[in-house]
Protein backbone atom coordinates (compact mmCIF):
# COMPACT_ATOMS: atom_id res chain seq x y z
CA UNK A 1 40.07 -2.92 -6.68
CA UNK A 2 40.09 -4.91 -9.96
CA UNK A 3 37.15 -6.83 -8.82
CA UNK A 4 35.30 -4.19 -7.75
CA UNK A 5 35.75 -2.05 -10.70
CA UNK A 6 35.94 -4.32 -14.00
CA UNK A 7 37.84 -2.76 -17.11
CA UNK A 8 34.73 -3.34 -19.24
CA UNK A 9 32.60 -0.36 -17.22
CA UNK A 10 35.64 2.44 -16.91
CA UNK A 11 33.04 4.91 -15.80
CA UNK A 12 32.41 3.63 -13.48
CA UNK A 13 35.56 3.91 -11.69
CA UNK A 14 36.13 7.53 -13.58
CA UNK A 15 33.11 8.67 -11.61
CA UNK A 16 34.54 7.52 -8.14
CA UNK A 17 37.95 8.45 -8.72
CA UNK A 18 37.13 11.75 -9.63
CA UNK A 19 35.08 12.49 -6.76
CA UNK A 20 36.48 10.72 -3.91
CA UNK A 21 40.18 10.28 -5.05
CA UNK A 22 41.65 6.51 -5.39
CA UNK A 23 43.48 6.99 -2.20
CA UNK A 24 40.26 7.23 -0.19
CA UNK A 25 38.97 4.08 -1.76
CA UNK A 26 41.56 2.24 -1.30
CA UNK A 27 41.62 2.69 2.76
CA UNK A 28 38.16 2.33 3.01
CA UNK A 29 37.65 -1.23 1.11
CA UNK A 30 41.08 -2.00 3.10
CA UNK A 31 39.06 -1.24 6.61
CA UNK A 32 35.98 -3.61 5.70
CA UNK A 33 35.83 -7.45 5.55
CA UNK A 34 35.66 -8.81 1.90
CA UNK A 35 31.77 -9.99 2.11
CA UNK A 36 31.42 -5.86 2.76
CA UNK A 37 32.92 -4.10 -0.01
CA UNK A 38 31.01 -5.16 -2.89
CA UNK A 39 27.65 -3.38 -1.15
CA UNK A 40 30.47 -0.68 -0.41
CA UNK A 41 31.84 -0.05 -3.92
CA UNK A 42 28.00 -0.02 -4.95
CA UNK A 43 26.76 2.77 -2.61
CA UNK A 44 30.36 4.73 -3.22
CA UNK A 45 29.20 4.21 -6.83
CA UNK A 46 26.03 6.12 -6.30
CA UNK A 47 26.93 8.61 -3.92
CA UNK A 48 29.75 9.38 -6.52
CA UNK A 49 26.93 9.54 -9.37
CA UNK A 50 24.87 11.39 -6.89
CA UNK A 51 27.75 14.16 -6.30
CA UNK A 52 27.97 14.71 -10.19
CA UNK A 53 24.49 15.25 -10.86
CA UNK A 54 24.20 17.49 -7.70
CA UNK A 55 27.45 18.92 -5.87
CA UNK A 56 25.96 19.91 -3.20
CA UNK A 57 23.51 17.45 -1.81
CA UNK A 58 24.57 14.34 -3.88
CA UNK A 59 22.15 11.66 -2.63
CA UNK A 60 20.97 13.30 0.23
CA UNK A 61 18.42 14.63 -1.35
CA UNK A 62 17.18 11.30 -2.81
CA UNK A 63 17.22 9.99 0.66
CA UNK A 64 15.20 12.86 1.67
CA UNK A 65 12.64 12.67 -0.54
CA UNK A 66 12.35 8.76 -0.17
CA UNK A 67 11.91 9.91 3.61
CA UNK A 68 8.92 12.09 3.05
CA UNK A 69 7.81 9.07 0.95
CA UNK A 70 7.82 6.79 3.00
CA UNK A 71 6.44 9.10 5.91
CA UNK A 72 3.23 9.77 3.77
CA UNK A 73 2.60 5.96 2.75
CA UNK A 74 2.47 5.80 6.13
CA UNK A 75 0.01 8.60 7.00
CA UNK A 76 -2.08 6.66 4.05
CA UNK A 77 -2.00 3.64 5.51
CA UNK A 78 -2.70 4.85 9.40
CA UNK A 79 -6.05 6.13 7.70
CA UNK A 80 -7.16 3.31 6.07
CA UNK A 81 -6.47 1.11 8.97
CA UNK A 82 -8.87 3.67 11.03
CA UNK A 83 -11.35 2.94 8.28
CA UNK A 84 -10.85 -0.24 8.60
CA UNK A 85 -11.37 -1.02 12.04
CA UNK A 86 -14.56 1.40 11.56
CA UNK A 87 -15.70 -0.75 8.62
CA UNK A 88 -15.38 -3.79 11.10
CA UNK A 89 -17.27 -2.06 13.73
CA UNK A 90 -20.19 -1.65 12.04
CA UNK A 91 -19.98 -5.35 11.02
CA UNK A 92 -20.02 -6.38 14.31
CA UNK A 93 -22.45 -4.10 15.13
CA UNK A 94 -24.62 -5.67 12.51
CA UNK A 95 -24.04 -8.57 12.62
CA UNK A 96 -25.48 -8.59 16.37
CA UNK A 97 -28.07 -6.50 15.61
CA UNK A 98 -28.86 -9.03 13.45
CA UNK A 99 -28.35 -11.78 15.87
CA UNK A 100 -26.19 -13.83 13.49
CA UNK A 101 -22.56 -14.80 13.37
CA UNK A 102 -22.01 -14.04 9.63
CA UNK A 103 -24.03 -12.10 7.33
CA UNK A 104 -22.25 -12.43 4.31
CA UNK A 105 -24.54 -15.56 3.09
CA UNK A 106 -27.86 -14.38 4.92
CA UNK A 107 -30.69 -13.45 2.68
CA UNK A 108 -33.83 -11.67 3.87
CA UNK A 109 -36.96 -13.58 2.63
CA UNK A 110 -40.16 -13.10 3.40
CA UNK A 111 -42.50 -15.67 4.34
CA UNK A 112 -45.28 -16.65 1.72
CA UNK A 113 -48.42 -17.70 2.56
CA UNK A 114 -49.60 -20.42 -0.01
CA UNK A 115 -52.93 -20.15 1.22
CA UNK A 116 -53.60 -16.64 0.16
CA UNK A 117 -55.89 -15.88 -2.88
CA UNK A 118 -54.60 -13.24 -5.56
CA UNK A 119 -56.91 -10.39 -6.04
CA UNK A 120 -58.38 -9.02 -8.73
CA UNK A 121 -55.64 -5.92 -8.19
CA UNK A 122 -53.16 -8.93 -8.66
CA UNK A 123 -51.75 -8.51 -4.87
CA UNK A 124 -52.26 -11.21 -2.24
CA UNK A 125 -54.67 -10.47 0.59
CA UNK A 126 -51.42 -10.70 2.89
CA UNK A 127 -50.00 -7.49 1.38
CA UNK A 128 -46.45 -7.71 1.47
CA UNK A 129 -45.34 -4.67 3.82
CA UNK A 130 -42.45 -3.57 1.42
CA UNK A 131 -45.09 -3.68 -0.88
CA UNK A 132 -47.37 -1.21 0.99
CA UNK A 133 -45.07 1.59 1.37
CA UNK A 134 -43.92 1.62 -2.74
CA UNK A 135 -47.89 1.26 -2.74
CA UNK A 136 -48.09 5.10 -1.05
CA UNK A 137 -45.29 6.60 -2.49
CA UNK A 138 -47.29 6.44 -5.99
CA UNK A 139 -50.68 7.55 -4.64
């Protein structure tokens, strides 16, 4: 166990030994290949820590609770992939609406007629229909 357990962290094997007993660590790293025990001795380790801090559940409830975690992170991201797929449905939905493939470098411009004379109101005689409507709204 000398590997496992080095003499310059002795709580570490305190901790273990006092709530699983050195007999019960023994058979278990003796019933695991040698590429195993290291992870083994690690989660004994913290299930030991776990069982001091909390008798009872020791890190059962730490699993638990990285459960429910995990289970809403999951809710969250079902909903944003529905938004998602919404968001990407009205693109489309656009975007042939629009008639184009991509809309993300289309402009609207409107087309100028050089050969219209500014009035004395300073519009053109080609009244720009954007133009008209802000044009009513301040009557």
């Amino acid at each position: 166990m000398a590997p496992y357990f080095p003499p310059n962290d002795p709580d570490k094997f305190a901790i273990v030994q006092r709530v699983f007993g050195t007999g019960h660590i023994v058979k278990l790293l003796q019933g695991l290949e040698v590429e195993q025990r290291e992870d083994a001795v690690n989660s004994i380790v913290y299930e030991a820590s776990a069982r001091v801090k909390d008798p009872v559940h020791g890190c059962a409830k730490d699993v638990h609770q990285l459960q429910k975690r995990i289970a809403d992170l999951e809710s969250q991201l079902a909903v944003k992939e529905t938004e998602l797929k919404h968001l990407q449905s009205e693109y489309d939905n656009l975007v042939l609406f629009l008639g184009t493939e991509s809309i993300d470098s289309q402009f609207v411009e409107y087309p100028v007629d050089s050969t219209s004379q500014p009035r004395e109101d300073g519009l053109n005689d080609k009244a720009d229909p954007l133009m008209s409507c802000s044009l009513l709204w301040e009557e």
